[in-house]
C-alpha atoms as a PDB file:
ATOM      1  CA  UNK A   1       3.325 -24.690 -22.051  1.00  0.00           C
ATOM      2  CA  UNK A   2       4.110 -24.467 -18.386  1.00  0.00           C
ATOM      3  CA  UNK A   3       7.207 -22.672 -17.073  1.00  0.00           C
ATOM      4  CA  UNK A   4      10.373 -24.998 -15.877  1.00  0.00           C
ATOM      5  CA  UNK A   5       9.616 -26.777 -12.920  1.00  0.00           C
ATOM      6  CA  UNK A   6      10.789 -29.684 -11.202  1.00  0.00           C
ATOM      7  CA  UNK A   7       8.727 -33.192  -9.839  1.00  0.00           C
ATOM      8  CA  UNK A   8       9.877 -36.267  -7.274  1.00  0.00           C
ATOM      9  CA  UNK A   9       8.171 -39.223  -9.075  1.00  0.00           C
ATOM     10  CA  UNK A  10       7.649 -42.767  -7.829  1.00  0.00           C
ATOM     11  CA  UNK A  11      10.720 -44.188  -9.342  1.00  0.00           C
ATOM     12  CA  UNK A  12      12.933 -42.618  -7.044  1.00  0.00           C
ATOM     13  CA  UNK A  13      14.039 -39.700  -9.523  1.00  0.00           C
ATOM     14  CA  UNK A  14      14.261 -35.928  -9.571  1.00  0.00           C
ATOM     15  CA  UNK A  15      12.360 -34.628 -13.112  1.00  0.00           C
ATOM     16  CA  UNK A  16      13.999 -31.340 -13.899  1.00  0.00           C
ATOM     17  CA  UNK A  17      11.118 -29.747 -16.491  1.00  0.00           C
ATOM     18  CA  UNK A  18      12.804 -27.445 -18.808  1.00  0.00           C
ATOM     19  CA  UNK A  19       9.535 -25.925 -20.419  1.00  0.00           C
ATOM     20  CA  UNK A  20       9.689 -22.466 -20.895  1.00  0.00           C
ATOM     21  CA  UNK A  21       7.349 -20.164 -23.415  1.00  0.00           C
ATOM     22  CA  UNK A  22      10.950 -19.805 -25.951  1.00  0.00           C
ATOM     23  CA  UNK A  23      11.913 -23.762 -26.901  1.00  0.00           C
ATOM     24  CA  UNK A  24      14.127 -24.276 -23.734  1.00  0.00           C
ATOM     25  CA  UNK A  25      15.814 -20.445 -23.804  1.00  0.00           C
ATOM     26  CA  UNK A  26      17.301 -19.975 -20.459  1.00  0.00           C
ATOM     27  CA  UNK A  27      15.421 -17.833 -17.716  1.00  0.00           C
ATOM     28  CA  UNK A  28      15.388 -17.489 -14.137  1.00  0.00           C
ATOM     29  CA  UNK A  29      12.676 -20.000 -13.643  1.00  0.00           C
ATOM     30  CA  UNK A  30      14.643 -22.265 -15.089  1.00  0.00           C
ATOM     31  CA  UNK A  31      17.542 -21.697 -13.289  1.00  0.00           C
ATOM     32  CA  UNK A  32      15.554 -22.233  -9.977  1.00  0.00           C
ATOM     33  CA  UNK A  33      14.198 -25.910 -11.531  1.00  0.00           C
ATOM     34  CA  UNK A  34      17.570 -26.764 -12.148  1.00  0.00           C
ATOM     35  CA  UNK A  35      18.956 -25.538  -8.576  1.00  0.00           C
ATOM     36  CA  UNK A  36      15.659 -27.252  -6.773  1.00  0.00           C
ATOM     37  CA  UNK A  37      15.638 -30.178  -8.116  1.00  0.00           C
ATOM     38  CA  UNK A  38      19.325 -30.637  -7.367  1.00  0.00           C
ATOM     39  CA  UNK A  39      18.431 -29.636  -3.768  1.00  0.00           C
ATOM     40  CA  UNK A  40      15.712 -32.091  -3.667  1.00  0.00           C
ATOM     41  CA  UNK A  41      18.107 -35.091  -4.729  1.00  0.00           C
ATOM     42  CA  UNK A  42      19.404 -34.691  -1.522  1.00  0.00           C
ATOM     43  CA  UNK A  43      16.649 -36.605   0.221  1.00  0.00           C
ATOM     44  CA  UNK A  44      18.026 -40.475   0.904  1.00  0.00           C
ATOM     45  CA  UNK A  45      15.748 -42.131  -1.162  1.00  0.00           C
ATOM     46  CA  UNK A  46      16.542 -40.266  -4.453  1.00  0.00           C
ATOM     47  CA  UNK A  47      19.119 -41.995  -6.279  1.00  0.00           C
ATOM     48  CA  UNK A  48      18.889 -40.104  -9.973  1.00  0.00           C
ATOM     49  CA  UNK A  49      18.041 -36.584 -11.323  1.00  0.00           C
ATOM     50  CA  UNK A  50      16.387 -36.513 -15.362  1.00  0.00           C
ATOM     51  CA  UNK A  51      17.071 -33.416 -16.917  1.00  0.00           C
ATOM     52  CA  UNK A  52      14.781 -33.140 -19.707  1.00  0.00           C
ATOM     53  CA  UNK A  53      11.784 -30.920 -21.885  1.00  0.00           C
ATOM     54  CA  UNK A  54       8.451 -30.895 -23.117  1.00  0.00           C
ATOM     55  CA  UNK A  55       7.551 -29.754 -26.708  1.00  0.00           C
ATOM     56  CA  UNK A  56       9.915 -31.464 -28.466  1.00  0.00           C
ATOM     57  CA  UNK A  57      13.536 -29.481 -28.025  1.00  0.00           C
ATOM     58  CA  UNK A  58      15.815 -29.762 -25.123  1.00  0.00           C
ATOM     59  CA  UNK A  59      17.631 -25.965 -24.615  1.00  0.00           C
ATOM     60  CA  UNK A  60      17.799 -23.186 -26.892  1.00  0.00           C
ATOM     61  CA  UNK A  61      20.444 -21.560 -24.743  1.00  0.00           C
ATOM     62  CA  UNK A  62      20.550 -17.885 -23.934  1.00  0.00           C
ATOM     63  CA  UNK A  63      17.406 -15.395 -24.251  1.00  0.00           C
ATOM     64  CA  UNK A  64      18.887 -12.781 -27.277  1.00  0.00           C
ATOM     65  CA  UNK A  65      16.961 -10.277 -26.118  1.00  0.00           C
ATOM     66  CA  UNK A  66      17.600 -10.447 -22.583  1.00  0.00           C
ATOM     67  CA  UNK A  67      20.876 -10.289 -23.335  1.00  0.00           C
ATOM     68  CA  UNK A  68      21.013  -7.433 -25.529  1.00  0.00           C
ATOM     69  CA  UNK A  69      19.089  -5.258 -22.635  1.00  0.00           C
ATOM     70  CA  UNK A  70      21.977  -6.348 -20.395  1.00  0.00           C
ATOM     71  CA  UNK A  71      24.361  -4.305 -22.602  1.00  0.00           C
ATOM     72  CA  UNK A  72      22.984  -1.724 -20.654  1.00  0.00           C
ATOM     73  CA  UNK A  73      24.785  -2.998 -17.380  1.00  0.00           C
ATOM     74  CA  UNK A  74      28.120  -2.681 -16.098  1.00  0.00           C
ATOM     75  CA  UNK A  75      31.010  -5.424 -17.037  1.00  0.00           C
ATOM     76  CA  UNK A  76      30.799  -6.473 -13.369  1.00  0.00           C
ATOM     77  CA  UNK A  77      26.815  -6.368 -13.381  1.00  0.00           C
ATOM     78  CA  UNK A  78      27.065  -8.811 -15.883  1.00  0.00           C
ATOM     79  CA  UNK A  79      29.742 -10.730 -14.375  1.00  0.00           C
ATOM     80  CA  UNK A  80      27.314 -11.038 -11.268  1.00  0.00           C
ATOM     81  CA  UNK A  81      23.796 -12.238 -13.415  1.00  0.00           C
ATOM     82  CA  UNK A  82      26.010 -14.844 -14.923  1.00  0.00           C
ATOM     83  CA  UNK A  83      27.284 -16.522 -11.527  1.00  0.00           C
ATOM     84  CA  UNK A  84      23.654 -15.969  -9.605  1.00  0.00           C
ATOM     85  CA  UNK A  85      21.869 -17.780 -13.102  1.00  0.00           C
ATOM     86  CA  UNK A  86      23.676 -20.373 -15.016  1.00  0.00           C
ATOM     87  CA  UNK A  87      26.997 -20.757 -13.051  1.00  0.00           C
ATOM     88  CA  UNK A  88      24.707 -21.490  -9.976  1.00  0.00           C
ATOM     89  CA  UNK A  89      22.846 -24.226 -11.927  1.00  0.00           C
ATOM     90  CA  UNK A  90      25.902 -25.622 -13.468  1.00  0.00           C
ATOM     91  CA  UNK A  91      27.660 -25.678 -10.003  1.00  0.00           C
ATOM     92  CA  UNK A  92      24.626 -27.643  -8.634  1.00  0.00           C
ATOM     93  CA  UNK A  93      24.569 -30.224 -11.403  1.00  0.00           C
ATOM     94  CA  UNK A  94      27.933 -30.880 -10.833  1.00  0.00           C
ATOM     95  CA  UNK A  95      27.369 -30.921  -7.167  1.00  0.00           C
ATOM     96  CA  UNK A  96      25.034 -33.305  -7.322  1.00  0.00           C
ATOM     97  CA  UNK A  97      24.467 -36.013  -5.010  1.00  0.00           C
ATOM     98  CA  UNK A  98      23.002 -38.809  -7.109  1.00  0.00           C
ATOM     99  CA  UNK A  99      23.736 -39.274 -10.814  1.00  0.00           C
ATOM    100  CA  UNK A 100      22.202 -36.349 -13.323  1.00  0.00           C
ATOM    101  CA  UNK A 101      20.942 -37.512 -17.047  1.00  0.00           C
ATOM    102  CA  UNK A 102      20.232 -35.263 -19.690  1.00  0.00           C
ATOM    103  CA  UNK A 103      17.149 -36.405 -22.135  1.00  0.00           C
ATOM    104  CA  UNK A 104      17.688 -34.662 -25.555  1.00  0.00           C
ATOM    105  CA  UNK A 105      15.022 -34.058 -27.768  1.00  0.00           C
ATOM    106  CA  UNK A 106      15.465 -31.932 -30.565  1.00  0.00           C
ATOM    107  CA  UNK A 107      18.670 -29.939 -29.740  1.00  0.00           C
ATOM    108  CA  UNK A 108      21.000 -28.426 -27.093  1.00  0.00           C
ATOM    109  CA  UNK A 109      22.390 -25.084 -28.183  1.00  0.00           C
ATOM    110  CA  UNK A 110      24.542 -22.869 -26.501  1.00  0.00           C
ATOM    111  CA  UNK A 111      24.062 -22.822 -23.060  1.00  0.00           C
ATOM    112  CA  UNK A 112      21.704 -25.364 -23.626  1.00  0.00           C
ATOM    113  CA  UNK A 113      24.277 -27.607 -24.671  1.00  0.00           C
ATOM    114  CA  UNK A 114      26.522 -26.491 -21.339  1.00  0.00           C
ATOM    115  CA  UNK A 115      23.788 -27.624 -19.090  1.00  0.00           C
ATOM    116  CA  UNK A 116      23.101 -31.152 -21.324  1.00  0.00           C
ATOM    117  CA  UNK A 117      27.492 -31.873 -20.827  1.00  0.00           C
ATOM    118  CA  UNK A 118      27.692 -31.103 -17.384  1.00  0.00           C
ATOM    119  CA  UNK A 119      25.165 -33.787 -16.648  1.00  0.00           C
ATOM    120  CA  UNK A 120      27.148 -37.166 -16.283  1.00  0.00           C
ATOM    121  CA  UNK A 121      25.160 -39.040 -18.631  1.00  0.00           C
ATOM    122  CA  UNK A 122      23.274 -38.463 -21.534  1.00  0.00           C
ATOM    123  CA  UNK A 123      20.524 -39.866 -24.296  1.00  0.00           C
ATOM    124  CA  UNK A 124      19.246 -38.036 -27.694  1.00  0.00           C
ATOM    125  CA  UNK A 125      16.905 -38.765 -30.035  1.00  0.00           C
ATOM    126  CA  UNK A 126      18.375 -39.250 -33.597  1.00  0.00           C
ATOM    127  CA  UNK A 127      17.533 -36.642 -34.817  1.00  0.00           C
ATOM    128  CA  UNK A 128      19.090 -33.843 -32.291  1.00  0.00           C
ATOM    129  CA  UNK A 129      21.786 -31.544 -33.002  1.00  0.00           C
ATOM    130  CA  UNK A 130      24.477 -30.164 -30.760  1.00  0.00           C
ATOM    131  CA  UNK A 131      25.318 -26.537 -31.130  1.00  0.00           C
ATOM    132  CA  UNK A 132      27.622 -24.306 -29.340  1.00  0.00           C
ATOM    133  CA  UNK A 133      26.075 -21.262 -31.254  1.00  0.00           C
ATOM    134  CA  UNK A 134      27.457 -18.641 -29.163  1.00  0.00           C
ATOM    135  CA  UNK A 135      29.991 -17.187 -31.845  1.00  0.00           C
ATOM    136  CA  UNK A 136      27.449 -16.742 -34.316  1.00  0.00           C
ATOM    137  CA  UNK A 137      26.021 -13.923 -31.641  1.00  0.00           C
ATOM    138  CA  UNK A 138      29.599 -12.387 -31.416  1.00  0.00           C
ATOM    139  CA  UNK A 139      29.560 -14.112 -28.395  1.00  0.00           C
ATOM    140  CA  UNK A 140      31.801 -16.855 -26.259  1.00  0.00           C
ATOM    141  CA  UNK A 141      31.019 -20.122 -24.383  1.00  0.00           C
ATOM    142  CA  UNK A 142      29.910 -19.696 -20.407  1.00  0.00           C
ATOM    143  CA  UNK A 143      28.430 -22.137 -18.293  1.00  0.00           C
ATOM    144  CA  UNK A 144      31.732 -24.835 -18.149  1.00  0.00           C
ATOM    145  CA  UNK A 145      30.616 -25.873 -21.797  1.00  0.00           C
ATOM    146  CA  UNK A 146      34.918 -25.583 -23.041  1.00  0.00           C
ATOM    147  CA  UNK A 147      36.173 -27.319 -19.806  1.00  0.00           C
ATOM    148  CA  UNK A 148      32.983 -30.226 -20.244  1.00  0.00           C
ATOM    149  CA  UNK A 149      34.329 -30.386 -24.087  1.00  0.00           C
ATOM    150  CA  UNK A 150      37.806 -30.177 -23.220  1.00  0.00           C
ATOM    151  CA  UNK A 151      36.849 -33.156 -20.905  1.00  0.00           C
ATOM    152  CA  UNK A 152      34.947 -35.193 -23.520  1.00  0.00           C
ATOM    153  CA  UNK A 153      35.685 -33.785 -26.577  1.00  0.00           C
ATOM    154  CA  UNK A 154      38.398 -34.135 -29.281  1.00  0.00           C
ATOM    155  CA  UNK A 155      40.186 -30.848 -29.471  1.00  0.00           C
ATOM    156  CA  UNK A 156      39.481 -30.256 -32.830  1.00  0.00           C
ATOM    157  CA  UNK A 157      35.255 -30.971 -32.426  1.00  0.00           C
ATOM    158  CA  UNK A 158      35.361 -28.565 -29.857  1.00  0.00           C
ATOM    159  CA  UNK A 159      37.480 -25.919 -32.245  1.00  0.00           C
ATOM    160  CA  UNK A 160      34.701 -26.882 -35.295  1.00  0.00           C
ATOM    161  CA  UNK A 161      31.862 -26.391 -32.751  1.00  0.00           C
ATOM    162  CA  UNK A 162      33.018 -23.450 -30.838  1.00  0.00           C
ATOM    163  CA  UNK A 163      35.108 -20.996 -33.381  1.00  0.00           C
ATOM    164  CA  UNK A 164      32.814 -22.288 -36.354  1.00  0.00           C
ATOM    165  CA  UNK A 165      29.212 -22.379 -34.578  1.00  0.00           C
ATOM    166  CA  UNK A 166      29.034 -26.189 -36.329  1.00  0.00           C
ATOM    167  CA  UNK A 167      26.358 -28.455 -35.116  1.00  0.00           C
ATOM    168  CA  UNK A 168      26.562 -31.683 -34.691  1.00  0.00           C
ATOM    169  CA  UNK A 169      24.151 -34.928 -34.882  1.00  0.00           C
ATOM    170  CA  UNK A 170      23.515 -37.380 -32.128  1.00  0.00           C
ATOM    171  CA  UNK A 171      24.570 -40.433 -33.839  1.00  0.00           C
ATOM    172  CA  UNK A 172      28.298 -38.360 -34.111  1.00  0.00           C
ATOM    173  CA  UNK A 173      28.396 -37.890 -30.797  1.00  0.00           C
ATOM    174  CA  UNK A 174      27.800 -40.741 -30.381  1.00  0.00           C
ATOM    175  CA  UNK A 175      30.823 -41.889 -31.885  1.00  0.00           C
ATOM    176  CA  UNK A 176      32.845 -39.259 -30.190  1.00  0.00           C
ATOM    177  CA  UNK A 177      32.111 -41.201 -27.332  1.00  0.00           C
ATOM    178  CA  UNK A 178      30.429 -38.037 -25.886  1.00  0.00           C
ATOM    179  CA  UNK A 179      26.729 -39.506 -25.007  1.00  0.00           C
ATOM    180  CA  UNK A 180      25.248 -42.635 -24.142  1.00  0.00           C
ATOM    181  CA  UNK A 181      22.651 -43.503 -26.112  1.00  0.00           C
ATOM    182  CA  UNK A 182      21.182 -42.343 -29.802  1.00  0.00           C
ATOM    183  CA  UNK A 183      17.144 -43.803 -29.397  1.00  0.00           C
ATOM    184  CA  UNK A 184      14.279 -42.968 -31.437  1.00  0.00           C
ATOM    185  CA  UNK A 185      12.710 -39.572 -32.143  1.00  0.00           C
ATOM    186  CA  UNK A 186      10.201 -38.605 -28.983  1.00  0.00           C
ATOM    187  CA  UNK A 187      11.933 -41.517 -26.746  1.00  0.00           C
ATOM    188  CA  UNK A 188      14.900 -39.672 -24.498  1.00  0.00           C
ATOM    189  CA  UNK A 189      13.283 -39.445 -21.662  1.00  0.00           C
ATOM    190  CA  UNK A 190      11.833 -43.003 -21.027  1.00  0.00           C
ATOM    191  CA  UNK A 191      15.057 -44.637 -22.185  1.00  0.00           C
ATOM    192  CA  UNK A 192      16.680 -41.877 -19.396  1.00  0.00           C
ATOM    193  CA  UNK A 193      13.876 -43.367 -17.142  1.00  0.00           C
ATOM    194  CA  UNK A 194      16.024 -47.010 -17.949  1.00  0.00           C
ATOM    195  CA  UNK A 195      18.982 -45.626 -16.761  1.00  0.00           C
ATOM    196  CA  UNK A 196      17.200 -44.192 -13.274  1.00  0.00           C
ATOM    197  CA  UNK A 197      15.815 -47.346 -12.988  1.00  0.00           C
ATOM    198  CA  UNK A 198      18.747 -48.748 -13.217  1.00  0.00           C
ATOM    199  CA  UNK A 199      20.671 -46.349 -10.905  1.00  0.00           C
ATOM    200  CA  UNK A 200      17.593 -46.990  -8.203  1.00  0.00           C
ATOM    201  CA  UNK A 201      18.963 -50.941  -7.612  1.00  0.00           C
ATOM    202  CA  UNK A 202      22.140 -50.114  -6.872  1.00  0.00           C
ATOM    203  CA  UNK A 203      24.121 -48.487  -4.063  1.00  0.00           C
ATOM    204  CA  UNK A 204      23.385 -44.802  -3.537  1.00  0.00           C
ATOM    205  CA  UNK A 205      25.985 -43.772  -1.359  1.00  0.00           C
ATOM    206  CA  UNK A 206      28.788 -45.509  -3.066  1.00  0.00           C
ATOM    207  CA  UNK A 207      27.514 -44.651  -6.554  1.00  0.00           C
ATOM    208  CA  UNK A 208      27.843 -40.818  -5.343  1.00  0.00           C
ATOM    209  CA  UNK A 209      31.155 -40.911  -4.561  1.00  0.00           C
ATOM    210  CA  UNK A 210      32.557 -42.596  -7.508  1.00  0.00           C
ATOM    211  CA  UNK A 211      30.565 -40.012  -9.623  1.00  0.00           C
ATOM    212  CA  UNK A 212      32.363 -37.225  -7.126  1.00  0.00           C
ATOM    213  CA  UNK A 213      35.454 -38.939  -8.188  1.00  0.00           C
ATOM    214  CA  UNK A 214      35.151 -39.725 -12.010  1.00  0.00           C
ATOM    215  CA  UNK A 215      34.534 -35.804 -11.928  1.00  0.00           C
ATOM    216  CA  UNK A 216      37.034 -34.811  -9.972  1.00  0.00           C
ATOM    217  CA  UNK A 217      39.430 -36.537 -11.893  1.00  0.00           C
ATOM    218  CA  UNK A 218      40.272 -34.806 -14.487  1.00  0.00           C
ATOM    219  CA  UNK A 219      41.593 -32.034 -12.416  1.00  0.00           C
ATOM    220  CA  UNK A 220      43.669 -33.878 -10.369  1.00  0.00           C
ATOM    221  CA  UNK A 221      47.104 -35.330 -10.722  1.00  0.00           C
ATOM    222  CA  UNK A 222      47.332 -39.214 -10.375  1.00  0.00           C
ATOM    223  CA  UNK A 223      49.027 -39.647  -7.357  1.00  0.00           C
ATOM    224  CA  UNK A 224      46.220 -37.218  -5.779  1.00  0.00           C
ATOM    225  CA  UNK A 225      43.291 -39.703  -7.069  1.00  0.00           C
ATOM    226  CA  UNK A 226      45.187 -42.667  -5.459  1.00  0.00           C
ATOM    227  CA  UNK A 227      45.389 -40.882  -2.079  1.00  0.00           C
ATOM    228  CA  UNK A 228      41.732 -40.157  -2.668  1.00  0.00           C
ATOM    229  CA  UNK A 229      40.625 -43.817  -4.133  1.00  0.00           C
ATOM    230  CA  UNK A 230      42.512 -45.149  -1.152  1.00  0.00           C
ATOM    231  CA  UNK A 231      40.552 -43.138   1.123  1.00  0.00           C
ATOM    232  CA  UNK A 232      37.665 -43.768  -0.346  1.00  0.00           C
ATOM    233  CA  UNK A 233      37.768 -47.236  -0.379  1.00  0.00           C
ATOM    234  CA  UNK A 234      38.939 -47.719   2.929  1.00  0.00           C
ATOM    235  CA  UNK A 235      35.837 -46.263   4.043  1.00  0.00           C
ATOM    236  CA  UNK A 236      33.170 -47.915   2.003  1.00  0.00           C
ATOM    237  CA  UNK A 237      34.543 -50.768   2.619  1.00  0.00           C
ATOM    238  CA  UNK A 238      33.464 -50.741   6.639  1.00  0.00           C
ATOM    239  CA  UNK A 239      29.985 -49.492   5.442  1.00  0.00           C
ATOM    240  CA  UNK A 240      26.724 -51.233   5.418  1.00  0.00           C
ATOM    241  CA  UNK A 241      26.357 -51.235   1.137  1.00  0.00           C
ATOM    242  CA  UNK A 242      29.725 -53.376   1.122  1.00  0.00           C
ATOM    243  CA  UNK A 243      28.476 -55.709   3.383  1.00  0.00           C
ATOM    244  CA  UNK A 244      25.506 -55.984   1.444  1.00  0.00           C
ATOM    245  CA  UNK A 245      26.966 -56.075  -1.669  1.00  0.00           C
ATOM    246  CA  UNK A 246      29.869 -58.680  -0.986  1.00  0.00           C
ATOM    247  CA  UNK A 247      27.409 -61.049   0.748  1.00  0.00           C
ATOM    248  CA  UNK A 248      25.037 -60.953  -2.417  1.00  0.00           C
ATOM    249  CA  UNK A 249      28.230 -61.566  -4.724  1.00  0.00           C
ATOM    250  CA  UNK A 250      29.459 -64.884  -2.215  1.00  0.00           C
ATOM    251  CA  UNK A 251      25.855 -66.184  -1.822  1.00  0.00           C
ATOM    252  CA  UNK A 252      25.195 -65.847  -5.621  1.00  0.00           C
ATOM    253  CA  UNK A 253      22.229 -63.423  -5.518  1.00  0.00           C
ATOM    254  CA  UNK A 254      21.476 -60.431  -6.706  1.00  0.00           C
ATOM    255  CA  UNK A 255      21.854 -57.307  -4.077  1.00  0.00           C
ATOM    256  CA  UNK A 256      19.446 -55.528  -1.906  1.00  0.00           C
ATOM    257  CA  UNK A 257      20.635 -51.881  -1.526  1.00  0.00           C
ATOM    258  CA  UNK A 258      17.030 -50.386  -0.884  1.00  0.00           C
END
């Protein structure tokens, strides 16, 4: 299996490769495929980014044992390897330009399951499983994962997950409201191919903003996101999408945005 990497393809997408030699545990490889392949989105004619894995299982979170030799470190040390790995990646993801999706096969655990939430979207296979597992290590959430469940969660999921190490299945997190789409076993990443597709038609500039915003939200009071809406809208509205996409909704025809 060939370490994490990431790959432009032809539809207009960012691959983010999470294959490692451990079932998806977390590395520094990985952490650069995940920061790269942000970086690359940034090029105009990328309008998606597809996290995703190869062998079957999404993220295994942390590496145990690379983690037990940093007991060796100091507190700060620690602190530091933390920020520079999977803060870094998570602050890119939620950086992002374009729109990120997370194709889960298998199973997101621990900081596994951080990275899969702070994508915007997500689609599982039916038979993954969602794990915080750090507290069966003696250990507590990093990488955003209780502000993304706090965010999408139910208070008392994330409590079950979190202080009980409970998984959970696709199909009821799918009910939670807290992914997309359950598909078969082995399909995640074409039907996250769908939604890039998708994403490609429309307009890349406005659809980054309203992600910026959607995000942004739920740290912000109300009358901040009007101000910012307002703002927002005011200027798309002079830009060359709206005029594109107005026209196409008067004349009765679908949009060109490309």
């Amino acid at each position: 299996m060939t370490l994490a990497r990431f790959d432009v393809q032809g539809d207009r997408v960012v691959i983010v490769n999470m294959n490692t030699t451990r079932r998806g545990a977390l590395s520094d490889d990985l952490y650069e495929a995940i920061q790269d392949g942000i970086a690359a989105a940034n090029a105009p004619e990328i309008r998606s980014v597809i996290v995703t894995a190869e062998g079957g299982y999404f993220c295994a979170g942390g590496n145990l044992n690379l983690l037990r030799e940093r007991r060796t470190m100091t507190e700060q040390a620690r602190r530091q390897a933390v920020d520079d790995g999977l803060h870094a990646s998570i602050r890119a993801i939620r950086s992002s330009p374009v729109p990120v999706i997370a194709a889960v096969e298998g199973g997101a655990a621990g900081a596994g399951l951080s990275i899969a939430l702070a994508c915007d979207m997500i689609v599982a296979a039916e038979d993954a499983q969602f794990l915080a597992a750090y507290v069966r290590a003696g250990l507590v959430p990093d990488g955003g994962l209780t502000a993304s469940m706090a965010r999408i969660l139910p208070r008392p999921i994330a409590m079950e997950m979190c202080v009980m190490g409970r998984s959970v299945g696709a199909s009821r997190m799918a009910d939670l409201g807290a992914i997309n789409q359950v598909v078969a076993k082995g399909a995640a990443e074409a039907a996250a191919h769908r939604y890039a597709d998708a994403l490609a038609k429309g307009p890349r500039q406005a659809q980054g903003v309203i992600r910026a915003m959607v995000n942004d939200a739920y740290g912000t009071s109300e009358e901040a996101q009007l101000d910012r809406e307002r703002d927002a809208m005011a200027h798309a509205a002079g830009g060359g999408e709206a005029a594109e996409g107005i026209a196409a909704f008067l004349e009765k025809r679908k949009p060109d945005f490309s």
